[in-house]
N, C-alpha and C. Protein backbone atom coordinates (compact mmCIF):
# COMPACT_ATOMS: atom_id res chain seq x y z
N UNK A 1 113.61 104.52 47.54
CA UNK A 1 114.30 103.85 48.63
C UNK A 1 113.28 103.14 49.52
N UNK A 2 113.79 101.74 49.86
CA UNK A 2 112.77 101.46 50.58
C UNK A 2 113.43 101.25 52.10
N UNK A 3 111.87 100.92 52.92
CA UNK A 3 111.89 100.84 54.34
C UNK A 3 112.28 99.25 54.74
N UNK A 4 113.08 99.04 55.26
CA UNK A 4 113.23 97.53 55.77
C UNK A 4 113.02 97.25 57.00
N UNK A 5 112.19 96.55 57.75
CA UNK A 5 111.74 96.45 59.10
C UNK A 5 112.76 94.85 59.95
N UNK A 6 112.87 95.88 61.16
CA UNK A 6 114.03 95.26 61.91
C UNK A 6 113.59 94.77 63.06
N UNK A 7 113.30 93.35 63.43
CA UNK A 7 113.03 93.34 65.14
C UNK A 7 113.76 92.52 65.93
N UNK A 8 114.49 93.27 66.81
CA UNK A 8 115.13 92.68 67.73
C UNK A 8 114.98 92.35 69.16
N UNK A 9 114.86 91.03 69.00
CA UNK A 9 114.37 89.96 70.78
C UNK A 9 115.07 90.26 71.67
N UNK A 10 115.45 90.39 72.65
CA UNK A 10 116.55 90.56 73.74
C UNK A 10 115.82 89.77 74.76
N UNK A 11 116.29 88.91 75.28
CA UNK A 11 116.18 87.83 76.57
C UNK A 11 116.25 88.12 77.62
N UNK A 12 117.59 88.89 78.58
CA UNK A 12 118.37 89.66 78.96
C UNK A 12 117.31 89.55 80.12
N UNK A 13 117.54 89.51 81.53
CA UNK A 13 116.61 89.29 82.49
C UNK A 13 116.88 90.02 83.42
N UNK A 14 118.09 91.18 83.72
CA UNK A 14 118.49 91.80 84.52
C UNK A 14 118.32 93.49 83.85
N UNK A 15 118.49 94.49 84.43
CA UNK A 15 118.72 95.96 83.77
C UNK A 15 120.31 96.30 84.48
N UNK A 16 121.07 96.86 83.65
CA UNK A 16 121.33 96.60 82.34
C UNK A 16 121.95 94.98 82.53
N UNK A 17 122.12 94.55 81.17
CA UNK A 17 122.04 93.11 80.72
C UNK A 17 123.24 93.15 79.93
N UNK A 18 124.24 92.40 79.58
CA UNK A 18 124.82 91.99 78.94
C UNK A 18 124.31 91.56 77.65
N UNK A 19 123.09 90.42 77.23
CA UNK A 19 122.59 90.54 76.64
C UNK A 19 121.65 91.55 75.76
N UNK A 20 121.36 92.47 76.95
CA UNK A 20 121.18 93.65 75.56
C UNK A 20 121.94 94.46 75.37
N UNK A 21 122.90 94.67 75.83
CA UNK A 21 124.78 95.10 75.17
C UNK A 21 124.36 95.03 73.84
N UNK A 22 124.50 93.00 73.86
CA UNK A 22 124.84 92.62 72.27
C UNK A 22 123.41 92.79 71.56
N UNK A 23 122.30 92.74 72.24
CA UNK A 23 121.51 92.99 71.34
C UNK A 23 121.47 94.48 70.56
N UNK A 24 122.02 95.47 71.17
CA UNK A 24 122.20 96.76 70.57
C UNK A 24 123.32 97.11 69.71
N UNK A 25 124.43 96.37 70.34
CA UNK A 25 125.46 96.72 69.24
C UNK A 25 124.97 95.63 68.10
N UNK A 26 124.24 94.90 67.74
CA UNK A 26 124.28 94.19 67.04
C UNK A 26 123.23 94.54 65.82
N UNK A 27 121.96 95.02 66.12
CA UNK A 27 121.02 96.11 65.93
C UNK A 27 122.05 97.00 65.09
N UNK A 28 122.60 98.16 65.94
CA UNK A 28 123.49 99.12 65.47
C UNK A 28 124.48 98.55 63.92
N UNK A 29 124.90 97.70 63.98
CA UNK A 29 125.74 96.91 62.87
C UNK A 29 124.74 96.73 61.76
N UNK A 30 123.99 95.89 62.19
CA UNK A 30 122.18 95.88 61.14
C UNK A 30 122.32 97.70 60.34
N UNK A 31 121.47 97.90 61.34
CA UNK A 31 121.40 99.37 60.63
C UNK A 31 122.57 100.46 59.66
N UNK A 32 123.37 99.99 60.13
CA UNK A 32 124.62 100.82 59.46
C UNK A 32 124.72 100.06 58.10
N UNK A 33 124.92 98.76 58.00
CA UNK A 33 125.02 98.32 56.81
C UNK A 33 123.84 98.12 55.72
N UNK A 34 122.56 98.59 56.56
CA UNK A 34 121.56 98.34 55.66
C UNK A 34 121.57 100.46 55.12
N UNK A 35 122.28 100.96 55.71
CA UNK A 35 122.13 102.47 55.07
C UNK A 35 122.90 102.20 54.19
N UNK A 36 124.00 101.43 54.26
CA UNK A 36 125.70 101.40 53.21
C UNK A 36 124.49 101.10 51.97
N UNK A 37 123.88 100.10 52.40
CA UNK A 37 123.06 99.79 50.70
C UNK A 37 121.84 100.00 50.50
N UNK A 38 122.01 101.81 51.21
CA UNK A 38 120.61 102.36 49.98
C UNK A 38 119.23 102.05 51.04
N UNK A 39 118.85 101.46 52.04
CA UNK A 39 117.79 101.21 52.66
C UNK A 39 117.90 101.82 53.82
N UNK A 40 116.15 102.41 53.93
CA UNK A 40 115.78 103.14 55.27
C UNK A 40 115.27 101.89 56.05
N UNK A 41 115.69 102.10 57.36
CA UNK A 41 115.25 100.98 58.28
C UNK A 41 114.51 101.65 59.63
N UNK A 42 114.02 100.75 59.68
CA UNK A 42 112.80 100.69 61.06
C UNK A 42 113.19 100.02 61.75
N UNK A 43 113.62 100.07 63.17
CA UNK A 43 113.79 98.59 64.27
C UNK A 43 112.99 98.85 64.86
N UNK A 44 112.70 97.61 66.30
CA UNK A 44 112.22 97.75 67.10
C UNK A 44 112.74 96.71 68.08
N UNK A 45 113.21 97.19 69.28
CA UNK A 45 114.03 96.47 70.43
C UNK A 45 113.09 95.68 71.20
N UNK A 46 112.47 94.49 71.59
CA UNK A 46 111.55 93.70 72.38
C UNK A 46 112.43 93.33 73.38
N UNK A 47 112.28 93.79 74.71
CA UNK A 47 112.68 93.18 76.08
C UNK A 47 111.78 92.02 76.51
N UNK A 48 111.87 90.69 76.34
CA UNK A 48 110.89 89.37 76.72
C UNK A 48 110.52 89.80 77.93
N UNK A 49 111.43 90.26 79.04
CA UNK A 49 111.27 90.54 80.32
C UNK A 49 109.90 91.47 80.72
N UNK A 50 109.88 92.42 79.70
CA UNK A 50 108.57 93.33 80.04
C UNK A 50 107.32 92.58 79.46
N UNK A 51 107.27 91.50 78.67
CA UNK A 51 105.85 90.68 77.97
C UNK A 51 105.39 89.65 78.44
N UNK A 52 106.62 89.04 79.65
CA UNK A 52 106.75 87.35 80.43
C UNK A 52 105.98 87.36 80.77
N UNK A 53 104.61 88.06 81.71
CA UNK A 53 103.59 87.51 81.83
C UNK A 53 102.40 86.81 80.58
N UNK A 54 102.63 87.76 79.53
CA UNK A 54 101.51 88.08 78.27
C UNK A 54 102.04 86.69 77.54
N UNK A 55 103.22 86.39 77.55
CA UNK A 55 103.66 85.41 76.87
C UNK A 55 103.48 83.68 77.59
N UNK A 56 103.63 83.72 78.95
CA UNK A 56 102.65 82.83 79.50
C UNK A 56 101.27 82.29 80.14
N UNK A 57 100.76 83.98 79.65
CA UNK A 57 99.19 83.37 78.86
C UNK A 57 98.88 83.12 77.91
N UNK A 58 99.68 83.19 76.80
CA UNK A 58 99.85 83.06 75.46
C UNK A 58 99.98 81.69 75.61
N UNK A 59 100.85 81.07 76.04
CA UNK A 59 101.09 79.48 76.16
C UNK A 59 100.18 78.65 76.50
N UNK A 60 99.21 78.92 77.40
CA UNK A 60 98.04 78.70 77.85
C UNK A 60 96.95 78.15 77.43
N UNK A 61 96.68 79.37 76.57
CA UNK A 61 95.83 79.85 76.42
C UNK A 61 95.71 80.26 74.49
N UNK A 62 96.80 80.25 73.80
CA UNK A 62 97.15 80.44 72.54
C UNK A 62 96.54 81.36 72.05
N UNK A 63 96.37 82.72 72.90
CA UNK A 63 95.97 84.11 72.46
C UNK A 63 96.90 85.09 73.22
N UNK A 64 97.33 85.47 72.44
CA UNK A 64 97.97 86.79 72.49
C UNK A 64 97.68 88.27 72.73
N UNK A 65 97.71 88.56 74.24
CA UNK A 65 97.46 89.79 74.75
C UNK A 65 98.20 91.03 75.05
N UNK A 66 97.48 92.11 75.36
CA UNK A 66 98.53 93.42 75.83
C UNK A 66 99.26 93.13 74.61
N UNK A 67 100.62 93.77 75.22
CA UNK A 67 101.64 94.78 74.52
C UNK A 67 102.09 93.28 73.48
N UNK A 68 102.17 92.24 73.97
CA UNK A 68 102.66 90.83 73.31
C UNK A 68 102.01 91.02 72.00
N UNK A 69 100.72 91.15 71.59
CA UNK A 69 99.97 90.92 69.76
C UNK A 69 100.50 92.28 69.32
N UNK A 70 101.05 93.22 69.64
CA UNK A 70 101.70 94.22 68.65
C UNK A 70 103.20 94.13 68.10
N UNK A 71 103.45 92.64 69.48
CA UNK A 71 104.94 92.69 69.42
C UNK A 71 105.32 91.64 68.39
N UNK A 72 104.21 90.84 67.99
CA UNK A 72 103.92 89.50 67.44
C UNK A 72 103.60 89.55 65.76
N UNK A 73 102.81 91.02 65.40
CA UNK A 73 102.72 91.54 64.69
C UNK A 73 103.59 91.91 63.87
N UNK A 74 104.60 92.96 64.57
CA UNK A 74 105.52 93.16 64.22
C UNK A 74 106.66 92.37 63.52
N UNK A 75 106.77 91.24 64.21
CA UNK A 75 107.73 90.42 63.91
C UNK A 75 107.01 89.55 62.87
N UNK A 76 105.81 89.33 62.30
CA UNK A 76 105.58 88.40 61.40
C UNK A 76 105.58 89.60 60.15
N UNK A 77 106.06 90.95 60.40
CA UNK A 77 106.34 91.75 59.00
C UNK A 77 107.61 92.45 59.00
N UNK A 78 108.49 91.94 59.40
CA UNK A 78 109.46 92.04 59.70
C UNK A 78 110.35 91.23 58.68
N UNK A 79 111.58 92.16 58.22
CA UNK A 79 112.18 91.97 57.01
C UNK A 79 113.64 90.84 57.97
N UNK A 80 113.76 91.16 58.77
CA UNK A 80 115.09 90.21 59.84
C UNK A 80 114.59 90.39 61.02
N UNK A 81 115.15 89.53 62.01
CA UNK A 81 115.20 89.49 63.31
C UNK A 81 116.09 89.05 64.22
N UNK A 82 116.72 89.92 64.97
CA UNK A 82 117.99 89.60 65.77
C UNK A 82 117.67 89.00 66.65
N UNK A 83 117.78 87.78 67.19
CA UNK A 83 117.62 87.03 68.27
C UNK A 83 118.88 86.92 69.37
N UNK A 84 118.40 87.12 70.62
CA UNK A 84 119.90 87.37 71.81
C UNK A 84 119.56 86.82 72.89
N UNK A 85 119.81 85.71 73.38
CA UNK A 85 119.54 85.10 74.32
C UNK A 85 120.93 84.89 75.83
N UNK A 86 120.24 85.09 76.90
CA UNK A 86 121.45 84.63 77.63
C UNK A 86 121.35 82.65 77.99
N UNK A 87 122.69 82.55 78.20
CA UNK A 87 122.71 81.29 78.10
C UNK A 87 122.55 80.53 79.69
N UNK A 88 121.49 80.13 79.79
CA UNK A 88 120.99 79.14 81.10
C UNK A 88 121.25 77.34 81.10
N UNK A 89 121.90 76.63 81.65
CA UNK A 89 122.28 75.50 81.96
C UNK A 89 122.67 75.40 80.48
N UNK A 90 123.36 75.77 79.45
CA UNK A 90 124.20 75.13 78.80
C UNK A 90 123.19 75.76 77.29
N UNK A 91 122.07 76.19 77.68
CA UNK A 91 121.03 76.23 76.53
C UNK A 91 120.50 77.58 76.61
N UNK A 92 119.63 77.94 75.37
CA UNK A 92 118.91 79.20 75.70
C UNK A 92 117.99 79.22 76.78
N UNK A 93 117.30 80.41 77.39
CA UNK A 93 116.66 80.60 78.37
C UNK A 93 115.19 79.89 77.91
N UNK A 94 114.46 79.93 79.08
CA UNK A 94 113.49 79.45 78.84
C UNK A 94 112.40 80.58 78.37
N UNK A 95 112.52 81.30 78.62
CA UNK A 95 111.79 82.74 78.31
C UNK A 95 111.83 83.04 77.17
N UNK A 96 113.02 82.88 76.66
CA UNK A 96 113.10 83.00 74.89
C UNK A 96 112.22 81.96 74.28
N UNK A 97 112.59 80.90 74.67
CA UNK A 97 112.03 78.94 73.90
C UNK A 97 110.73 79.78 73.83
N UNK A 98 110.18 80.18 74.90
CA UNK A 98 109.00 80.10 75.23
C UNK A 98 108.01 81.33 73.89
N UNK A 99 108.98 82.01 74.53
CA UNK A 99 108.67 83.37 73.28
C UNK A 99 107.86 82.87 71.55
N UNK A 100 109.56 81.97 71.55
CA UNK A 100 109.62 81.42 69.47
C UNK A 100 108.33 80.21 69.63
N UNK A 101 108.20 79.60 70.94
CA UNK A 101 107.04 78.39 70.82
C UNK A 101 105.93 79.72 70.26
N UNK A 102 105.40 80.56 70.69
CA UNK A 102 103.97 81.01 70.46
C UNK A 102 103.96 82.00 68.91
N UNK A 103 105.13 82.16 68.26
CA UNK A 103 105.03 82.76 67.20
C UNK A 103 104.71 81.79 66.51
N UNK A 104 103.70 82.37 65.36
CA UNK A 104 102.89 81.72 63.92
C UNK A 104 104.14 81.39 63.24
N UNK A 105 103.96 79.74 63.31
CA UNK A 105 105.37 79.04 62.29
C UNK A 105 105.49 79.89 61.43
N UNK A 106 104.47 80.36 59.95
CA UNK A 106 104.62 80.47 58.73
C UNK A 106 105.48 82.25 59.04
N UNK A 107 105.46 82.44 60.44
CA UNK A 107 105.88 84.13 60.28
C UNK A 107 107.46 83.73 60.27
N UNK A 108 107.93 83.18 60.43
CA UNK A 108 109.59 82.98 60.37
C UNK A 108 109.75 81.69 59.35
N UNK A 109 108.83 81.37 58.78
CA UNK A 109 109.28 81.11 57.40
C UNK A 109 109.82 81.62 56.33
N UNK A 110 111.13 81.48 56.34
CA UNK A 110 112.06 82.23 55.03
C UNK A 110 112.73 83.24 55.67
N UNK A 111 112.42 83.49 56.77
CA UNK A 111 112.85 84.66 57.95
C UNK A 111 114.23 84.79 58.07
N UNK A 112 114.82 85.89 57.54
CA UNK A 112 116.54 85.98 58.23
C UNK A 112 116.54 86.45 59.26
N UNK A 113 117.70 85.52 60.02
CA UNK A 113 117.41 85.61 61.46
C UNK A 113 119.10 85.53 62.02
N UNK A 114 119.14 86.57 62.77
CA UNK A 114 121.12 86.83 63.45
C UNK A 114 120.61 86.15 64.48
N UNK A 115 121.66 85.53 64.52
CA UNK A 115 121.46 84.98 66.46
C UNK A 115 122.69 85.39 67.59
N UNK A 116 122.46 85.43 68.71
CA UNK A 116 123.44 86.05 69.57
C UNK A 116 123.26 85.21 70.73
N UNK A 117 124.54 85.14 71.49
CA UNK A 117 124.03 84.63 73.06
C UNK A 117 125.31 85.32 73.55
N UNK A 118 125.05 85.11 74.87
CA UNK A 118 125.69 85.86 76.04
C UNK A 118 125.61 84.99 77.59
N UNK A 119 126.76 84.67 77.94
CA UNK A 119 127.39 83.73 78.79
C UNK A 119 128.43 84.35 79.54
N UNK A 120 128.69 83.57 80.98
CA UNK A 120 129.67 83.48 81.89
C UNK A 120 131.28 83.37 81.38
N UNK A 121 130.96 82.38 80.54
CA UNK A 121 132.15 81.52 80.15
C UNK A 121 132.79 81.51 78.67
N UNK A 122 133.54 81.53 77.64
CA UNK A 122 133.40 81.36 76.89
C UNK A 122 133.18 79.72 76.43
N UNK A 123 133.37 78.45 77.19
CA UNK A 123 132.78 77.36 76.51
C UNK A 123 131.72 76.89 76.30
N UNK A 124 130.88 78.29 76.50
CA UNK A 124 129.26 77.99 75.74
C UNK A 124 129.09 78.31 74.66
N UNK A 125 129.98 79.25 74.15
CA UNK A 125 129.84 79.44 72.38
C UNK A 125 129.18 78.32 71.77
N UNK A 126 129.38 77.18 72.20
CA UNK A 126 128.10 76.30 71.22
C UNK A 126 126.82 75.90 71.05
N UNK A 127 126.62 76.85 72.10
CA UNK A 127 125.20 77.19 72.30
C UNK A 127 124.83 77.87 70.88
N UNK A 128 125.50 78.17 70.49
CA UNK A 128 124.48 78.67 68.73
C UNK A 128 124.68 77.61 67.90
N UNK A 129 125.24 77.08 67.94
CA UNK A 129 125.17 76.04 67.11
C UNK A 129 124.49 74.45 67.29
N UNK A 130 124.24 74.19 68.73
CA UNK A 130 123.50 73.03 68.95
C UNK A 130 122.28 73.50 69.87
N UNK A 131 122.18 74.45 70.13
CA UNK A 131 120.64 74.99 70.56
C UNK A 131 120.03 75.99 69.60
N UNK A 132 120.34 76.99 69.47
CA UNK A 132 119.93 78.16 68.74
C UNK A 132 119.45 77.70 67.03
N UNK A 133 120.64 77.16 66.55
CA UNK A 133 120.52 77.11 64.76
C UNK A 133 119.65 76.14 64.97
N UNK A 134 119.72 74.83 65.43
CA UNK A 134 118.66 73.53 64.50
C UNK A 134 117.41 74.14 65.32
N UNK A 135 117.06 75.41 66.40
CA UNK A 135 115.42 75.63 66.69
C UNK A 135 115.38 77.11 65.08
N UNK A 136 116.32 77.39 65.06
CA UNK A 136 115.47 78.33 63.67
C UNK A 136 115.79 77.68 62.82
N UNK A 137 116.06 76.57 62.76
CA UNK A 137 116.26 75.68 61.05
C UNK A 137 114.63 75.24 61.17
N UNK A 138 114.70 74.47 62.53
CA UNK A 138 113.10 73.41 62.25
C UNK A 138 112.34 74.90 62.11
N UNK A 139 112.11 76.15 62.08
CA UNK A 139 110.99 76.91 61.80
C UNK A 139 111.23 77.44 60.50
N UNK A 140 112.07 76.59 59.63
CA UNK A 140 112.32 76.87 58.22
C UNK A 140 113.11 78.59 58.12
N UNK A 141 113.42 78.91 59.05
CA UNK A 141 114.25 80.56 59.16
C UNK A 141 115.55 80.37 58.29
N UNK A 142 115.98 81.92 57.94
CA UNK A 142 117.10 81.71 56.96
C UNK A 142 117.92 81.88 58.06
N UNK A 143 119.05 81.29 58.77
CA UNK A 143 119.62 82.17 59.60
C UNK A 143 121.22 82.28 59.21
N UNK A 144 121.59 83.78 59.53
CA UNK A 144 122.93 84.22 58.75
C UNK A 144 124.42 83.21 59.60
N UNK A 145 124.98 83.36 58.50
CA UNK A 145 125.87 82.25 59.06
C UNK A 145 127.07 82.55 60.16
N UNK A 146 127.27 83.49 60.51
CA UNK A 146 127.98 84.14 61.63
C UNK A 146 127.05 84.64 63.26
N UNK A 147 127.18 83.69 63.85
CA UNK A 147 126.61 83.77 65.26
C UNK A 147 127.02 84.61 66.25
N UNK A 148 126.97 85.44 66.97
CA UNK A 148 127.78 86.23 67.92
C UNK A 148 127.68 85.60 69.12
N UNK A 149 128.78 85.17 69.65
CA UNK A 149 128.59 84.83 71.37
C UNK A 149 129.87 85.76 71.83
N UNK A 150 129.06 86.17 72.75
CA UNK A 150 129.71 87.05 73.81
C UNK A 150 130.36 87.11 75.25
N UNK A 151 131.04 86.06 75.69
CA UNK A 151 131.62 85.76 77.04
C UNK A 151 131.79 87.31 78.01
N UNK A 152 131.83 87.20 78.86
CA UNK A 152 132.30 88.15 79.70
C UNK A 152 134.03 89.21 79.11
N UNK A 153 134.40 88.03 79.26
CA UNK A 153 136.01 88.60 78.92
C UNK A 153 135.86 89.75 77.41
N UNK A 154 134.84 89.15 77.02
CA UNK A 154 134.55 90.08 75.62
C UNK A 154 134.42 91.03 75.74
N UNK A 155 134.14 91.95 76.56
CA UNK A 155 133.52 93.00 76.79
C UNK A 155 134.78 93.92 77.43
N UNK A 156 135.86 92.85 77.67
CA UNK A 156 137.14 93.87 78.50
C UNK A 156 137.73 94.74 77.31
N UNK A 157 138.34 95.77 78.09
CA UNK A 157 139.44 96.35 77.20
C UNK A 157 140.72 95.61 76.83
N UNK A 158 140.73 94.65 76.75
CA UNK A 158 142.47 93.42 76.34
C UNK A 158 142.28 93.97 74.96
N UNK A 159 143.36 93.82 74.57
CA UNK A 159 144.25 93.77 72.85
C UNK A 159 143.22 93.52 72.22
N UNK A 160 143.01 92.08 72.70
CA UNK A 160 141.77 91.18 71.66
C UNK A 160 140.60 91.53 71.63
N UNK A 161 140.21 91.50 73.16
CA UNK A 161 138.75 90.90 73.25
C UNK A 161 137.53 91.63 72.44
N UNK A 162 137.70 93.46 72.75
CA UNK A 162 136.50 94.02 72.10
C UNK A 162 136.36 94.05 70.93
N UNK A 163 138.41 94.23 69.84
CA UNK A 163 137.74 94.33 68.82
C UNK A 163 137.56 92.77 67.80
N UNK A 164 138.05 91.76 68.68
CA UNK A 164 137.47 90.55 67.43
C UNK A 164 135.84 90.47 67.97
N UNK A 165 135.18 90.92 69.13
CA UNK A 165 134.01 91.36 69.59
C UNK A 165 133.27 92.17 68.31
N UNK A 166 134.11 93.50 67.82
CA UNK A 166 133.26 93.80 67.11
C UNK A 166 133.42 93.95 65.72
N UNK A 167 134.01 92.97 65.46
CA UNK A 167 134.45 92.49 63.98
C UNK A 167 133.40 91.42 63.80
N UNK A 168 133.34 90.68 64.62
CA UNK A 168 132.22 89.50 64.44
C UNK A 168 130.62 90.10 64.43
N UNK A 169 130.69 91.34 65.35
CA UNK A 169 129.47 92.05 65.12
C UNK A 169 129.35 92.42 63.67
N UNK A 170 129.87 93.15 63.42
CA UNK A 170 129.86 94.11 62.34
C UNK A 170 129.61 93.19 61.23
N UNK A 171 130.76 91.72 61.37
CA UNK A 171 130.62 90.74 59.46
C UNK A 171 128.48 90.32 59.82
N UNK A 172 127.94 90.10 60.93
CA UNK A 172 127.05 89.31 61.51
C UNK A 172 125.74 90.48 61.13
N UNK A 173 126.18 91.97 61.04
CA UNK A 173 125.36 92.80 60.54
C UNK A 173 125.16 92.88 59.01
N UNK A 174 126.43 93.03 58.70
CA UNK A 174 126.44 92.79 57.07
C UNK A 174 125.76 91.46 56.37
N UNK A 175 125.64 90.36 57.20
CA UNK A 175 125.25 89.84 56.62
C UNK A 175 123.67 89.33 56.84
N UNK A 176 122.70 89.77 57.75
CA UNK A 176 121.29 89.90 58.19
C UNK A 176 121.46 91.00 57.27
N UNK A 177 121.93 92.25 56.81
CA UNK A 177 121.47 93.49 56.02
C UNK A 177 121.18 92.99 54.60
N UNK A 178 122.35 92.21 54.24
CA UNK A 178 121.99 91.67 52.75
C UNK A 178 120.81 90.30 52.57
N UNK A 179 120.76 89.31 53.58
CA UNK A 179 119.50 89.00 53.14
C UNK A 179 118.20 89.19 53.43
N UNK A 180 118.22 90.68 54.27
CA UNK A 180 116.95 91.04 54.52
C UNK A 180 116.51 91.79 53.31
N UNK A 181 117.90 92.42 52.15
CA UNK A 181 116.88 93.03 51.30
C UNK A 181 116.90 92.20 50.10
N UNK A 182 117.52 90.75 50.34
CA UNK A 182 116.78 90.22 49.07
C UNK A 182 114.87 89.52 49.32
N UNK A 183 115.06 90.05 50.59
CA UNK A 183 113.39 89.98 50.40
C UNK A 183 112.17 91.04 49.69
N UNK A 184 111.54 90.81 49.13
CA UNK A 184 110.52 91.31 48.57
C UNK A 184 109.90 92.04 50.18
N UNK A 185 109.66 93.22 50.13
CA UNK A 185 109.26 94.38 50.82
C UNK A 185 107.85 93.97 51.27
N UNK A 186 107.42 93.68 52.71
CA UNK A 186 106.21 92.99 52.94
C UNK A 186 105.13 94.43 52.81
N UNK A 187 104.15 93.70 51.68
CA UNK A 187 102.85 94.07 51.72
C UNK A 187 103.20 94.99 50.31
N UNK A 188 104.22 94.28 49.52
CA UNK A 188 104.13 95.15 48.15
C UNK A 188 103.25 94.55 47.30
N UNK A 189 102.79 95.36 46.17
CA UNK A 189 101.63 94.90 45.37
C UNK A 189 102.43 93.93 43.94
N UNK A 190 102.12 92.82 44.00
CA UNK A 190 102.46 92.54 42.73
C UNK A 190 102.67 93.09 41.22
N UNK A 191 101.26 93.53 41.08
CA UNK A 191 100.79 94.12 40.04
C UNK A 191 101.22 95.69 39.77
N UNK A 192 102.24 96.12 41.09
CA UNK A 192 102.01 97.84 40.62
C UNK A 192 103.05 98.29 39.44
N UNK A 193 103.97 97.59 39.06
CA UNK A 193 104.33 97.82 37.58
C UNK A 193 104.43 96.54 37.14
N UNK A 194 102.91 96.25 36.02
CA UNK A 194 102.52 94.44 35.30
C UNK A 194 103.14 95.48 34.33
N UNK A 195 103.11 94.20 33.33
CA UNK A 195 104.12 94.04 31.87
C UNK A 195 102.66 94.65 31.10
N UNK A 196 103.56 96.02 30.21
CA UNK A 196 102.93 96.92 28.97
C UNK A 196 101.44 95.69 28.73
N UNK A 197 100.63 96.34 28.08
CA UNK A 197 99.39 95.33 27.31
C UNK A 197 100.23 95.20 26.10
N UNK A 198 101.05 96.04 25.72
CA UNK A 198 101.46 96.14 24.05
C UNK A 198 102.39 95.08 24.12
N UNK A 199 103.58 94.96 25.24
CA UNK A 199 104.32 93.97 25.33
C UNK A 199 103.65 92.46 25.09
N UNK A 200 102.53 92.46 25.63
CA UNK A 200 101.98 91.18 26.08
C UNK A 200 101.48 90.88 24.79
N UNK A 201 101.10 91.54 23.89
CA UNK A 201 100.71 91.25 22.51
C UNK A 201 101.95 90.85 21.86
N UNK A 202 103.02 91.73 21.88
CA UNK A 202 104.05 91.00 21.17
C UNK A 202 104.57 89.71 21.24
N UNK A 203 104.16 89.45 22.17
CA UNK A 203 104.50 87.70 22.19
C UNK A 203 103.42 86.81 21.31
N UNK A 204 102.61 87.25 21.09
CA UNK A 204 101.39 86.08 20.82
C UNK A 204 101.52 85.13 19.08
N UNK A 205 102.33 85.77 18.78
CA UNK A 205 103.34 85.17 17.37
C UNK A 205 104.11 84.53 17.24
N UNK A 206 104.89 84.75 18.38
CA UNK A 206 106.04 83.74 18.79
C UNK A 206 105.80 82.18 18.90
């Protein structure tokens, strides 16, 4: 069985946050469906809020200090990554932008990536789709095709709201679980089961 490594961004600028609501139930969905199929998982929850200084010396300065290069680390071996932003003038925060500017392009190359936001209103829902998706498309990221946005009203007890809330969670977990394990397991050895020598002879006739 293998280990699949999980890191999840949270934006979220207040304690407690709405945004990391969804970044946890969303996490939580991750993990459940990556046990349904057979994989042990590792997360790790990143609050931007506790690194905002480290991350705008990072910008600076294009070195990565304190708690920020373990957090940076992490995420360039990292099998998915839940991204959760709250939504500021119509767009993601700047704290997040700022975050994905200083990560190593090639580390979210091929990267499956959930995205989430969290808003006042519900007519920002398109904030994943004209802010969020084309910034993890241009970093070549895989990102799963079910977005979670989370309005306020989402969170009430109405008929609707929590559970098409967590129906959209749950399809949005299932589907970061399955293409995180069609990735090849970072830092496996190519070579640790190569093809028989005897096999390799049998071809040489052909």
């Amino acid at each position: 069985m293998s280990t699949r490594r999980i890191v999840t961004v949270s934006a979220g600028m207040s304690t407690p946050s709405s945004t990391r609501m969804l970044a946890d139930r969303l996490t939580e969905a991750t993990e459940k469906a990556l046990s349904e199929r057979g994989e042990q998982v590792q997360t790790r929850v990143v609050e931007l809020r506790d690194v905002a200084h480290d991350i705008m010396n990072a910008m600076t300065t294009r070195v990565p200090t304190g708690e920020l290069r373990g957090v940076l680390e992490d995420l360039g071996e990292a099998d998915g990554i839940i991204a959760v932003t709250p939504v500021f003038n119509a767009s993601y925060s700047g704290l997040f932008k700022s975050f994905f500017d200083i990560v190593e392009p090639d580390d979210l190359d091929g990267m499956p990536v959930l995205m989430g936001a969290t808003g006042g209103s519900p007519r920002h829902s398109l904030v994943l789709e004209h802010a969020l998706r084309p910034m993890f498309s241009y970093t070549r990221s895989t990102v799963v095709p079910t977005g979670v946005y989370a309005a306020s009203e989402d969170w009430g007890s109405g008929e609707n709201g929590g559970r098409e809330l967590g129906q959209r969670i749950d399809r949005a977990g299932r589907q970061l679980a399955m293409l995180a394990t069609e990735r090849a397991p970072k830092g496996a050895d190519p070579f640790e089961e190569p093809t028989p020598f005897a096999d390799l002879m049998s071809g040489l006739g052909t």
